[in-house]
PDB file of N, CA and C in Angstrom:
ATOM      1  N   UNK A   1     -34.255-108.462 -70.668  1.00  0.00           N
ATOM      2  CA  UNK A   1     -34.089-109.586 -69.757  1.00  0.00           C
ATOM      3  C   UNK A   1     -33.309-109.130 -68.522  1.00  0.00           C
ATOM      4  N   UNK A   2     -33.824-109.915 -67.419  1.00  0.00           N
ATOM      5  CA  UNK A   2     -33.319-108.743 -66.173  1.00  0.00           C
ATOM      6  C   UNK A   2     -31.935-110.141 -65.762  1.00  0.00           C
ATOM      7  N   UNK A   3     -30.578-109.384 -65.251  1.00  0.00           N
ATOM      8  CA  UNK A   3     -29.522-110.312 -65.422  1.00  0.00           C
ATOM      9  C   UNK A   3     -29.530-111.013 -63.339  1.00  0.00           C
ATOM     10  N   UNK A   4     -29.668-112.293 -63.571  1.00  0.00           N
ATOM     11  CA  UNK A   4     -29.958-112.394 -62.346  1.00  0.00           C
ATOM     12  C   UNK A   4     -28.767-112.909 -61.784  1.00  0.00           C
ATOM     13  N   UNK A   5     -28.721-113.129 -60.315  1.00  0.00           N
ATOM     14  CA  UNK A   5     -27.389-112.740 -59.574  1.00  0.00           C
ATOM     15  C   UNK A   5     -26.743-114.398 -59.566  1.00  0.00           C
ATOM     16  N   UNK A   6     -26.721-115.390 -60.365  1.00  0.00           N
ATOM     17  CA  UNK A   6     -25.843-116.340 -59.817  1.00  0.00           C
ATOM     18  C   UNK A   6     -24.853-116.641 -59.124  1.00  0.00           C
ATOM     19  N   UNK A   7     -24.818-116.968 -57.853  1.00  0.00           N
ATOM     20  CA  UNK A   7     -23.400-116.774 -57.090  1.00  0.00           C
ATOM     21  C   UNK A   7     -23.080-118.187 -57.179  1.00  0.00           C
ATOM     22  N   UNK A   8     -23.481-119.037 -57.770  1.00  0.00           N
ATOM     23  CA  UNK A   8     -22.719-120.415 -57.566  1.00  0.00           C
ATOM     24  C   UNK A   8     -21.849-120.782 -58.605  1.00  0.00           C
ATOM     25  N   UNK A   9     -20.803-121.538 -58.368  1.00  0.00           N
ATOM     26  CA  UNK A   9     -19.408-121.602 -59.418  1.00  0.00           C
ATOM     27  C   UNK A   9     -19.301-122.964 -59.814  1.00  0.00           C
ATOM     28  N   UNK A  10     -18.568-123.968 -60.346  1.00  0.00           N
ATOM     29  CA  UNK A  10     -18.351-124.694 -60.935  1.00  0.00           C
ATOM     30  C   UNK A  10     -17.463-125.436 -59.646  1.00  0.00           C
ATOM     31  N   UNK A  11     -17.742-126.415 -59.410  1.00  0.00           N
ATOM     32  CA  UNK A  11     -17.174-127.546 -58.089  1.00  0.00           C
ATOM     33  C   UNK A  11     -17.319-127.050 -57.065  1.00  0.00           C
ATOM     34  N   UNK A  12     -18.551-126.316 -56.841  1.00  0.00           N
ATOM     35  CA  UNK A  12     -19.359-125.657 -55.138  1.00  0.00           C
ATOM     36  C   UNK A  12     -20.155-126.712 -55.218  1.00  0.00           C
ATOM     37  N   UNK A  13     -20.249-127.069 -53.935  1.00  0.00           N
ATOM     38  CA  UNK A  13     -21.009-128.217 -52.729  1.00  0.00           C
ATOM     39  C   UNK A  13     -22.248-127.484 -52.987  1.00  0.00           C
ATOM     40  N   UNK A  14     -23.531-128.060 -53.655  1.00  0.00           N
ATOM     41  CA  UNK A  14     -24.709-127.589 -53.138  1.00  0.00           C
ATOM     42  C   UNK A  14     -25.748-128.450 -52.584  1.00  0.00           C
ATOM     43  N   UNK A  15     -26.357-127.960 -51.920  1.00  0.00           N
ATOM     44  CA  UNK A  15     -27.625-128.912 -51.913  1.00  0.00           C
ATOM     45  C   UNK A  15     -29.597-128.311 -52.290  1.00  0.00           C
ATOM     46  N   UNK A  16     -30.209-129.485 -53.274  1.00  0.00           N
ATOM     47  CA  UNK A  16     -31.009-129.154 -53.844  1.00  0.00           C
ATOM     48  C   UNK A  16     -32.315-128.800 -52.575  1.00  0.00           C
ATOM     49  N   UNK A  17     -32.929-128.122 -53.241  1.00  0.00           N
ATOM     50  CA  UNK A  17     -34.018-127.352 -51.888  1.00  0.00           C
ATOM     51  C   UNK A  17     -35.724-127.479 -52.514  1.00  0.00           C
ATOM     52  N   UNK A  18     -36.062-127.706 -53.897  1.00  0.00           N
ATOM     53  CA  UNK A  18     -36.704-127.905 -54.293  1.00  0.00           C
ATOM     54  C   UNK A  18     -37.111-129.424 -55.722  1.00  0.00           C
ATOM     55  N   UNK A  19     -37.811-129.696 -55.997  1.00  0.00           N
ATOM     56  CA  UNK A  19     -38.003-130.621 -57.232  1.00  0.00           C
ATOM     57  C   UNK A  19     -37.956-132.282 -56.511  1.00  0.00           C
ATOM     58  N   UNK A  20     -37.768-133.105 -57.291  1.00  0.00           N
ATOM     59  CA  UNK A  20     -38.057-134.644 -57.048  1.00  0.00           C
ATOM     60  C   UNK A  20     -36.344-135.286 -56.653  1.00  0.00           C
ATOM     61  N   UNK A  21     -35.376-134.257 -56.358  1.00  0.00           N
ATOM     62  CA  UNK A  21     -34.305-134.503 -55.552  1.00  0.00           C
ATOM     63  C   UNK A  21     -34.099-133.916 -54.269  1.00  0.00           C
ATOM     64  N   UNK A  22     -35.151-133.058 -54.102  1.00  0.00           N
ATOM     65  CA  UNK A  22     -34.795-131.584 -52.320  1.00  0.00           C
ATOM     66  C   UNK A  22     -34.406-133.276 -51.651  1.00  0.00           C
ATOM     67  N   UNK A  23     -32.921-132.669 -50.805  1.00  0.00           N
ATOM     68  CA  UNK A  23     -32.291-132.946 -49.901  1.00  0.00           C
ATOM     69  C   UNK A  23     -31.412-133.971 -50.243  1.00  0.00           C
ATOM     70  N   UNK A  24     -31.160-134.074 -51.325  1.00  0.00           N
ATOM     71  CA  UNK A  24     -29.936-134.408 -51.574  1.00  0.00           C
ATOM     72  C   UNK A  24     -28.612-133.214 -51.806  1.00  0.00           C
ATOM     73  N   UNK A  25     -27.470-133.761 -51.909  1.00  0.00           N
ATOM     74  CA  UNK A  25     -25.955-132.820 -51.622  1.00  0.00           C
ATOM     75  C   UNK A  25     -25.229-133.593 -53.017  1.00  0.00           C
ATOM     76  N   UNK A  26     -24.727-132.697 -53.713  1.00  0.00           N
ATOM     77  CA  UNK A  26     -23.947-132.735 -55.074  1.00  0.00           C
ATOM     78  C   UNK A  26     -22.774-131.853 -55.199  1.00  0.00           C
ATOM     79  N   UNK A  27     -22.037-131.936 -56.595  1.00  0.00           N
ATOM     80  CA  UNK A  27     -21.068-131.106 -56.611  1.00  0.00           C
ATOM     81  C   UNK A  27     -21.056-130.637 -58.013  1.00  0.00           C
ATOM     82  N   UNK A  28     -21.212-129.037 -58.603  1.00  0.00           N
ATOM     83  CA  UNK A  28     -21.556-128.290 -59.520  1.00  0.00           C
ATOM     84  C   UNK A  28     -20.823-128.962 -60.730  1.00  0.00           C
ATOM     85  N   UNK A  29     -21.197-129.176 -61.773  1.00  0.00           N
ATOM     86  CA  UNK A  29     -20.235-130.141 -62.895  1.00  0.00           C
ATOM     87  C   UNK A  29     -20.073-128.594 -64.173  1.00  0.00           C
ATOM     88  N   UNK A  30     -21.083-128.015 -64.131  1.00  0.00           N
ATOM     89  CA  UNK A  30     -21.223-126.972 -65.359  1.00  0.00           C
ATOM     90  C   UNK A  30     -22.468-126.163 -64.828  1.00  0.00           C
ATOM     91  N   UNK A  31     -21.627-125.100 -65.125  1.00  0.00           N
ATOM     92  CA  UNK A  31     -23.180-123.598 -64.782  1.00  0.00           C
ATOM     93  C   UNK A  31     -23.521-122.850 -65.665  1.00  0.00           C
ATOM     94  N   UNK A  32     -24.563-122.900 -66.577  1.00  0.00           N
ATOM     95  CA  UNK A  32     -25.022-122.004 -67.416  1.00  0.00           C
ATOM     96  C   UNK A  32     -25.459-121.001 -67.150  1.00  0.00           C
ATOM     97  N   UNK A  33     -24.872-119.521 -67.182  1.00  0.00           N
ATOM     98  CA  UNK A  33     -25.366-118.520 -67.044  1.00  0.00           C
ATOM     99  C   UNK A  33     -26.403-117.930 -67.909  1.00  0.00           C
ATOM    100  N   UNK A  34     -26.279-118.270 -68.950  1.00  0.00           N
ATOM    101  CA  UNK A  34     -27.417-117.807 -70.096  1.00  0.00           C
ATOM    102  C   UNK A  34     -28.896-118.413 -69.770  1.00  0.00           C
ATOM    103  N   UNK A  35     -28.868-119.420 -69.566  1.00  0.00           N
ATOM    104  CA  UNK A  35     -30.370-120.359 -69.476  1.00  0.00           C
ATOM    105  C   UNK A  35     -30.010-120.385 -67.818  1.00  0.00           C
ATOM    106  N   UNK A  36     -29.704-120.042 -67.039  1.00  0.00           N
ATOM    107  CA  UNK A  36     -29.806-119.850 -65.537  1.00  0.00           C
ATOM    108  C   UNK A  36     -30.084-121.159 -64.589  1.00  0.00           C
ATOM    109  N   UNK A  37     -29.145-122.228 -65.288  1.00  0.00           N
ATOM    110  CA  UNK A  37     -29.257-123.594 -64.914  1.00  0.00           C
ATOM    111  C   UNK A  37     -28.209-124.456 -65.121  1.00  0.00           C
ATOM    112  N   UNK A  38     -28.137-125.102 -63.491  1.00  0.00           N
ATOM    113  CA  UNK A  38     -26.417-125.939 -63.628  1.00  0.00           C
ATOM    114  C   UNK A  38     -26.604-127.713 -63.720  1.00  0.00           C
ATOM    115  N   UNK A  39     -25.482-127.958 -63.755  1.00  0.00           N
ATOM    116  CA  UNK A  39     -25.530-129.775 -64.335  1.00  0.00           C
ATOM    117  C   UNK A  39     -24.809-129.711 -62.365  1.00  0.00           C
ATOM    118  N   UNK A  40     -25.530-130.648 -61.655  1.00  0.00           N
ATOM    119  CA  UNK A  40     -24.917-130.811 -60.347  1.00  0.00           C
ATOM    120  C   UNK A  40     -24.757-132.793 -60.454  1.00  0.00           C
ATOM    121  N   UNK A  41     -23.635-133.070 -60.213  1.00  0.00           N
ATOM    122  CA  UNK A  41     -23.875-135.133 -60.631  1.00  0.00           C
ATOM    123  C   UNK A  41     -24.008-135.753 -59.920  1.00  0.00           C
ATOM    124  N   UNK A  42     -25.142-136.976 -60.375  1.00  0.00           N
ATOM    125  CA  UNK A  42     -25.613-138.006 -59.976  1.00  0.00           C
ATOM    126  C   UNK A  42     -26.981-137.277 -59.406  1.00  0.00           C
ATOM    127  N   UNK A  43     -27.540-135.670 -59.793  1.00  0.00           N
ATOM    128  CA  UNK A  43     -28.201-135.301 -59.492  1.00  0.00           C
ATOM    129  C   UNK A  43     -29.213-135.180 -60.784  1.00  0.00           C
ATOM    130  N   UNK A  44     -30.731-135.064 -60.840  1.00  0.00           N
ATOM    131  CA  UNK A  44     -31.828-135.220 -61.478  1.00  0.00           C
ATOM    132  C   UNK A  44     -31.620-135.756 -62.887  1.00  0.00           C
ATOM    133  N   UNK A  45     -31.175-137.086 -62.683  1.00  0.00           N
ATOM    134  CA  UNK A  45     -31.088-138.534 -63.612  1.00  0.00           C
ATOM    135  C   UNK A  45     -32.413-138.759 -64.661  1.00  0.00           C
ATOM    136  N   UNK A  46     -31.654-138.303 -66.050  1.00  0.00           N
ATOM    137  CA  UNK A  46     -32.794-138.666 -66.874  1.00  0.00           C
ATOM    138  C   UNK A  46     -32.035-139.526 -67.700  1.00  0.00           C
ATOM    139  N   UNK A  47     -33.016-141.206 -67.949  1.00  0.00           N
ATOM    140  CA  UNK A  47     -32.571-141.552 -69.288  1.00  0.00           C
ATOM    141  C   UNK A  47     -33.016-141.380 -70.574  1.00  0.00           C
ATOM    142  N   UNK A  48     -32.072-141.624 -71.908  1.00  0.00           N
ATOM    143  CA  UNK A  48     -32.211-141.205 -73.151  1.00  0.00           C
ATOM    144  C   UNK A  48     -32.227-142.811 -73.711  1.00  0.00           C
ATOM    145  N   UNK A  49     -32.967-142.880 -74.522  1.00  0.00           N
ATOM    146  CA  UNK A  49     -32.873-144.074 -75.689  1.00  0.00           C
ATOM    147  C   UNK A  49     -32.190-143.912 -76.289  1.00  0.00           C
ATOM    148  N   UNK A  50     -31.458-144.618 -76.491  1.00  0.00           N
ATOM    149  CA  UNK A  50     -29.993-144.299 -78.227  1.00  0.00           C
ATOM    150  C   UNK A  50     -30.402-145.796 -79.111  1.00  0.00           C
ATOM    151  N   UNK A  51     -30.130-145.301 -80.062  1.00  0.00           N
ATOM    152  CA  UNK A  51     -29.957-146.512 -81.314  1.00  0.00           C
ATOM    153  C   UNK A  51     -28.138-146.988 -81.471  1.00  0.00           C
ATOM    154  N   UNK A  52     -28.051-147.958 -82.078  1.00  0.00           N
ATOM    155  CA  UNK A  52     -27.200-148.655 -82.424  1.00  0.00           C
ATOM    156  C   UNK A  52     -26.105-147.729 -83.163  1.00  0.00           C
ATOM    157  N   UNK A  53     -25.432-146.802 -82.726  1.00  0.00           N
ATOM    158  CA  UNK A  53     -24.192-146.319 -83.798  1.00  0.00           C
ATOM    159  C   UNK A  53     -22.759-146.713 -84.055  1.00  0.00           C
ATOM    160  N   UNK A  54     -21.757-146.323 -84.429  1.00  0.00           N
ATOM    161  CA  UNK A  54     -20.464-146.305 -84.759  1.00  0.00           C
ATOM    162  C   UNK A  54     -19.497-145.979 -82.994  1.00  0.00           C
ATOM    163  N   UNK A  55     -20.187-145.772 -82.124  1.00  0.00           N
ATOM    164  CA  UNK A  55     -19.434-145.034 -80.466  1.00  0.00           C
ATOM    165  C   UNK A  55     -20.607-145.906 -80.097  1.00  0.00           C
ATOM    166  N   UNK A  56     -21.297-146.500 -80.042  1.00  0.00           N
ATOM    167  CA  UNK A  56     -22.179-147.361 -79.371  1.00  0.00           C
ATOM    168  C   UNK A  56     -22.516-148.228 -80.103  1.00  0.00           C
ATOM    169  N   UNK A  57     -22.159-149.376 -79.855  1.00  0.00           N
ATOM    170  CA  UNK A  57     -22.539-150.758 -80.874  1.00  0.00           C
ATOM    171  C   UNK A  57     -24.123-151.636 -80.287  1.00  0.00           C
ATOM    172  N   UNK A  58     -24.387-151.284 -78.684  1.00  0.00           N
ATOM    173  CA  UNK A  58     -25.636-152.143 -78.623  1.00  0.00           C
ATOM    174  C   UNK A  58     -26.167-151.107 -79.099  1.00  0.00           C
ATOM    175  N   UNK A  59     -26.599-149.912 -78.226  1.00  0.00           N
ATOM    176  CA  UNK A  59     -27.369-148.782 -78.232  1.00  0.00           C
ATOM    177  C   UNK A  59     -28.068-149.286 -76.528  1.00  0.00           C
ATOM    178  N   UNK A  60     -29.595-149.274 -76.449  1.00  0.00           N
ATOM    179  CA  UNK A  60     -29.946-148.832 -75.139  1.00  0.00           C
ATOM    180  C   UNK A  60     -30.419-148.195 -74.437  1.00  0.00           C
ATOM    181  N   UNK A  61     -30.741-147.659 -73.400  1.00  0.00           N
ATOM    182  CA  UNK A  61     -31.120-146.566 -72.310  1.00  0.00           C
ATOM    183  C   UNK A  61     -29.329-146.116 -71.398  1.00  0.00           C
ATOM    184  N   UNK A  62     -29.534-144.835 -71.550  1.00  0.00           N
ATOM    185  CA  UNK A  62     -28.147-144.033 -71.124  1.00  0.00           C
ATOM    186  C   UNK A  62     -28.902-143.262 -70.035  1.00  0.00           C
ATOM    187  N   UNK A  63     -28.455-143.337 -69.004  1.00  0.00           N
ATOM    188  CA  UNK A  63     -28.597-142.250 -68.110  1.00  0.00           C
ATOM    189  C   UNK A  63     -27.766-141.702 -67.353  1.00  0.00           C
ATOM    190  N   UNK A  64     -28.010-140.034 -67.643  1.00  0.00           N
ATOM    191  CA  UNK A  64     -27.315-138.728 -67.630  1.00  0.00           C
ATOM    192  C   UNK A  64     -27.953-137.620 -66.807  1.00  0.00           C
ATOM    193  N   UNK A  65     -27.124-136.742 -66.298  1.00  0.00           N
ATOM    194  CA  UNK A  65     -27.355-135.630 -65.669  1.00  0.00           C
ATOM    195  C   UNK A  65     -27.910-134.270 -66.413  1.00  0.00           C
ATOM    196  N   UNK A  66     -29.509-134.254 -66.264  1.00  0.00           N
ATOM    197  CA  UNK A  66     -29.824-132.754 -66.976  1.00  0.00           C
ATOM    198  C   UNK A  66     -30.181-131.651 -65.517  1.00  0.00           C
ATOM    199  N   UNK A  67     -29.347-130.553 -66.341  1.00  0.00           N
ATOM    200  CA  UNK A  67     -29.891-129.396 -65.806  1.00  0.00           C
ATOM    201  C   UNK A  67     -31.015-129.006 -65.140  1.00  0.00           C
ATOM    202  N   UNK A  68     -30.731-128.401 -63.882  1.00  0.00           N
ATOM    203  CA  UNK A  68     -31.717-127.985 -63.089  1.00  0.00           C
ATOM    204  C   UNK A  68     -31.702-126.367 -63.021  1.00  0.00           C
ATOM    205  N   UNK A  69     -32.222-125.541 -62.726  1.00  0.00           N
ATOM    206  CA  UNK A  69     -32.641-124.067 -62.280  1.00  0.00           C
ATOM    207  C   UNK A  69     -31.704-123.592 -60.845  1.00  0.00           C
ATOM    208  N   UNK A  70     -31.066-122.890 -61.331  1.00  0.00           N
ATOM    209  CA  UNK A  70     -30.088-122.325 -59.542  1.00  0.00           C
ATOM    210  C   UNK A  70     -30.911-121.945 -58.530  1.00  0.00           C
ATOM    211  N   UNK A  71     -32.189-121.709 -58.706  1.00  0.00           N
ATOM    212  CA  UNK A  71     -32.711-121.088 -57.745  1.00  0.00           C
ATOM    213  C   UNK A  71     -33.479-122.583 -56.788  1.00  0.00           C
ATOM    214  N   UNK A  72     -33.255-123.753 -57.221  1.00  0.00           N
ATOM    215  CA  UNK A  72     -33.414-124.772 -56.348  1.00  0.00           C
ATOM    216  C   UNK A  72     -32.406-125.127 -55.789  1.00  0.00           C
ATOM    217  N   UNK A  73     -31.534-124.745 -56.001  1.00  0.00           N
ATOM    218  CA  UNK A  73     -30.338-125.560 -54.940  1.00  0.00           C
ATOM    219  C   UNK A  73     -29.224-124.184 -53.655  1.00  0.00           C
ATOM    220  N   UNK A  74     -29.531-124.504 -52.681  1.00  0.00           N
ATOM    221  CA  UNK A  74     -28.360-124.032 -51.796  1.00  0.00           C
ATOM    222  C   UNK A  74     -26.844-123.781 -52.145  1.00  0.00           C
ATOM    223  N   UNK A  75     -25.856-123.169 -51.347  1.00  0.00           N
ATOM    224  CA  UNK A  75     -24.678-123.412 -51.321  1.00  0.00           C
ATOM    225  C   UNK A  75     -24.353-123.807 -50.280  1.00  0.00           C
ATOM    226  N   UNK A  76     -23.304-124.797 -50.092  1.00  0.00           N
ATOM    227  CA  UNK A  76     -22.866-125.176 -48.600  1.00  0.00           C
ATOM    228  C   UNK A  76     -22.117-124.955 -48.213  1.00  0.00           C
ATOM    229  N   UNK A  77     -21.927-124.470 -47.077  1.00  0.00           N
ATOM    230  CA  UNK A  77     -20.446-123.905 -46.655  1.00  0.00           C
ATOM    231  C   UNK A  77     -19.986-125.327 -45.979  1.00  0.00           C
ATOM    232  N   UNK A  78     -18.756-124.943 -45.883  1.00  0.00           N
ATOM    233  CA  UNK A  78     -17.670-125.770 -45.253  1.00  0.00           C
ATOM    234  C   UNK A  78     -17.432-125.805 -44.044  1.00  0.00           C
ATOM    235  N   UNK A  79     -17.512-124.865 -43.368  1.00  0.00           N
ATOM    236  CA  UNK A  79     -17.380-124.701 -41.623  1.00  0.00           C
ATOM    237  C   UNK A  79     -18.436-125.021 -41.158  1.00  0.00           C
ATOM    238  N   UNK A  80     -19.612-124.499 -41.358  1.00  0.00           N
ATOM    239  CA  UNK A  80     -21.072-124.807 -40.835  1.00  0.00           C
ATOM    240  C   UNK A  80     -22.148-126.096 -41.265  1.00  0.00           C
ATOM    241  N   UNK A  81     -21.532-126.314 -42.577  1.00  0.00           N
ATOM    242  CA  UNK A  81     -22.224-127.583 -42.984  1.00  0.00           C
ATOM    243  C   UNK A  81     -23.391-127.559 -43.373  1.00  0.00           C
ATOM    244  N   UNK A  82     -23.997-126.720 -43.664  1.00  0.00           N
ATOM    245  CA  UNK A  82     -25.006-126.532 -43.591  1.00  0.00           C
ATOM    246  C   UNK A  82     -25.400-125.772 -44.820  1.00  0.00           C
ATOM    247  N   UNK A  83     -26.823-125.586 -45.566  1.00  0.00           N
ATOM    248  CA  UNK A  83     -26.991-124.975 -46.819  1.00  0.00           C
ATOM    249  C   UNK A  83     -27.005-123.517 -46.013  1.00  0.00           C
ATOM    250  N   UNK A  84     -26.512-122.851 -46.743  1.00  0.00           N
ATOM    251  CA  UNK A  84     -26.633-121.057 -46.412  1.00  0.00           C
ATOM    252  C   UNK A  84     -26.618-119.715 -47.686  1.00  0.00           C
ATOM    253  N   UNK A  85     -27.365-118.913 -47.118  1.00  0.00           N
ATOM    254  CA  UNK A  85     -26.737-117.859 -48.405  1.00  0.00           C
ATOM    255  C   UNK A  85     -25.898-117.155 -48.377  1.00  0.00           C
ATOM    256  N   UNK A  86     -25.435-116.379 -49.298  1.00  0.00           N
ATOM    257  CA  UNK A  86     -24.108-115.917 -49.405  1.00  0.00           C
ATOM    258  C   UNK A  86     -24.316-114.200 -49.655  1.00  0.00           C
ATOM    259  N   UNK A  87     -22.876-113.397 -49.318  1.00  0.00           N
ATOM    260  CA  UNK A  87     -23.124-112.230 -49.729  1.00  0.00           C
ATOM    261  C   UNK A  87     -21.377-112.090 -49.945  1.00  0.00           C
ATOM    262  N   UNK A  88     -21.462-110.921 -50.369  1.00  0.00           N
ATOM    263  CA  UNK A  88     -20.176-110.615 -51.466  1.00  0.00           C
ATOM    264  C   UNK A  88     -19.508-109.609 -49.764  1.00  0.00           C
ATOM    265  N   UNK A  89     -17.818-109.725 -50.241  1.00  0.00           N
ATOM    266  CA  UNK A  89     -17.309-108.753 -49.231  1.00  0.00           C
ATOM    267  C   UNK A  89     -16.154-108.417 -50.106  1.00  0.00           C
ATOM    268  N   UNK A  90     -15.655-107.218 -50.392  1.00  0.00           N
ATOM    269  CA  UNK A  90     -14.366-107.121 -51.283  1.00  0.00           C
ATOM    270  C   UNK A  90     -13.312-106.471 -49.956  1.00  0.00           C
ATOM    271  N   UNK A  91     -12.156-107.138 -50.325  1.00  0.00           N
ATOM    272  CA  UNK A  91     -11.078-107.498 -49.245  1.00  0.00           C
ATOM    273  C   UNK A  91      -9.777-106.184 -49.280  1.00  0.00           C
ATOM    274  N   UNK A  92      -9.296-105.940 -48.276  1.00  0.00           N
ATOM    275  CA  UNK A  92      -8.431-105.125 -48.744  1.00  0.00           C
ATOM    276  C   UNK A  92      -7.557-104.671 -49.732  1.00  0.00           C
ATOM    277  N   UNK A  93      -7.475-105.843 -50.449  1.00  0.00           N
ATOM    278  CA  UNK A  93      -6.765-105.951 -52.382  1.00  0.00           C
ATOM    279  C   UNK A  93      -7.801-105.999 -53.098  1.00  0.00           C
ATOM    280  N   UNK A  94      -8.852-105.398 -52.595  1.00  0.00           N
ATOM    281  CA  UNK A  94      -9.094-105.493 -53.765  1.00  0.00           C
ATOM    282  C   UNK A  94     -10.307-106.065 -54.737  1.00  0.00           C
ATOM    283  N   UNK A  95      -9.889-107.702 -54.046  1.00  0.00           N
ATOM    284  CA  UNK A  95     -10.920-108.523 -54.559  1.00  0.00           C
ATOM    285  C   UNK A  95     -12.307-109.146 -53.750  1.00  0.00           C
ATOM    286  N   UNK A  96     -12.981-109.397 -54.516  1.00  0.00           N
ATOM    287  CA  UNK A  96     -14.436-109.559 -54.408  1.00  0.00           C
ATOM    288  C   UNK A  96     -14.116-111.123 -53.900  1.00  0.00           C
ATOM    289  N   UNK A  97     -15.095-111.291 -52.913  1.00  0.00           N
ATOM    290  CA  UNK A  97     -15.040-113.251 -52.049  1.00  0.00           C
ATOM    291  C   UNK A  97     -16.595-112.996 -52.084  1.00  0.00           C
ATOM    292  N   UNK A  98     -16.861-114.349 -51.707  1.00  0.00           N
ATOM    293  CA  UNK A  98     -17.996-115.012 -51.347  1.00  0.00           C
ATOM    294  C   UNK A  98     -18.042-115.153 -49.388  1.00  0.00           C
ATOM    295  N   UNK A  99     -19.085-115.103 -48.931  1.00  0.00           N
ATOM    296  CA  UNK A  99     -18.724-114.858 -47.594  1.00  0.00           C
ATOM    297  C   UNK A  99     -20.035-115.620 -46.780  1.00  0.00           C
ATOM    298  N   UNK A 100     -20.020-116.420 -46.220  1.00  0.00           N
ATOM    299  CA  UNK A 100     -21.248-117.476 -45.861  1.00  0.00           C
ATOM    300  C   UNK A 100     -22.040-116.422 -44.349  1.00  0.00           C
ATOM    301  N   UNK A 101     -23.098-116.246 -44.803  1.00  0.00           N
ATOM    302  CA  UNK A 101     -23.803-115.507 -43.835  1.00  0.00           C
ATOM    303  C   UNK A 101     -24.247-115.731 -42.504  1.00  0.00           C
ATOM    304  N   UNK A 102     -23.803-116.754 -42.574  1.00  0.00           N
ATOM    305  CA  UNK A 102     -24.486-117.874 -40.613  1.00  0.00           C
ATOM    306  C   UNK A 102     -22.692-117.181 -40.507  1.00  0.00           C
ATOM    307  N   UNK A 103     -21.518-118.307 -40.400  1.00  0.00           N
ATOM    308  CA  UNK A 103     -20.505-117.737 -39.833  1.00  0.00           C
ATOM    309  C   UNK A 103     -19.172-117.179 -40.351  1.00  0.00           C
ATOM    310  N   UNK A 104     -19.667-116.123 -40.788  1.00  0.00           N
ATOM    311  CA  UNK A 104     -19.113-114.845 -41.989  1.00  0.00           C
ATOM    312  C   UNK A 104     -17.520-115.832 -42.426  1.00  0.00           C
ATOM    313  N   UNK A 105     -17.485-117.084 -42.886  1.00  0.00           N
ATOM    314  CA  UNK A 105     -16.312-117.807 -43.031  1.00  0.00           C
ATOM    315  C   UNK A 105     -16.040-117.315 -44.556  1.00  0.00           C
ATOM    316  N   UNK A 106     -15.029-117.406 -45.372  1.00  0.00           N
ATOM    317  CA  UNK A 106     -15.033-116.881 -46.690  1.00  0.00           C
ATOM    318  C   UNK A 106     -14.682-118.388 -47.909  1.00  0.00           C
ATOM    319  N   UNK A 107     -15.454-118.181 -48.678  1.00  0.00           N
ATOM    320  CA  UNK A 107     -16.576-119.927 -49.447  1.00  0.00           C
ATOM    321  C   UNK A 107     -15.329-119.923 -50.132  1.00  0.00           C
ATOM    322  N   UNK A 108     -14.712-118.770 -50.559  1.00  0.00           N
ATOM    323  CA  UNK A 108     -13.951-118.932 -52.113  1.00  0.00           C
ATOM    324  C   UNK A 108     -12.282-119.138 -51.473  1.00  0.00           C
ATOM    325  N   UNK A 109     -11.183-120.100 -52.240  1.00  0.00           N
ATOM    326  CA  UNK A 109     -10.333-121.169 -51.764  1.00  0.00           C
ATOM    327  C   UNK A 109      -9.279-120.902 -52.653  1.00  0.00           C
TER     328      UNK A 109
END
C-alpha cells in the first residue's frame, strides 16, 4: 500500500472541492490516516435510524457527520483566504511547518 501524503491536521479550515458539498468551508473534527478520510462538521450529513434504547428513549432519525476522502477538500490559509496547497519548509530549529504556497505565510500556530 503506497503511504499517501496527508497534510491536513485536526481543527484546519478546509474547504470541500469535490462531492454533493464542493464549496462549502468546515473545520477538521477527526483525520483518519489509515482509511485516508476526515470527519469535517456540519459537513456531508447522513441520517441513521435508531430504535428505542436505554441512551435514547424515543429512538428516530439522528443526523451525523460521515467521513469524506482528503483528497476532496482544500486547506485554507488564513492570510489569503483562500483554498491553497501547501508545501513543507523546515526552519532553522529544526522543525518541519506547513507553508501556504500563494503567500509563503506559515499555516502551523
Amino acid at each position: 500500500m503506497i503511504k499517501s501524503k496527508c497534510r491536513i491536521k485536526k481543527d484546519d479550515k478546509v474547504k470541500v472541492i469535490a462531492g454533493k458539498d464542493s464549496g462549502k468551508i468546515g473545520k477538521v473534527i477527526k483525520v483518519n490516516r489509515k482509511k485516508n478520510r476526515i470527519l469535517i462538521e456540519n459537513i456531508n450529513l447522513v441520517k441513521h435510524h435508531t430504535r428505542p434504547n436505554a441512551q435514547n428513549r424515543q429512538g428516530g432519525i439522528i443526523e451525523s457527520e460521515a467521513p469524506i476522502h482528503w483528497s476532496n477538500v482544500m486547506l485554507m490559509c488564513n492570510k489569503c483566504m483562500s483554498p491553497v496547497r501547501i508545501k513543507m519548509r523546515v526552519l532553522e530549529d529544526g522543525k518541519k511547518v506547513r507553508v501556504c504556497r500563494k503567500c509563503n505565510e506559515i499555516m502551523d500556530t
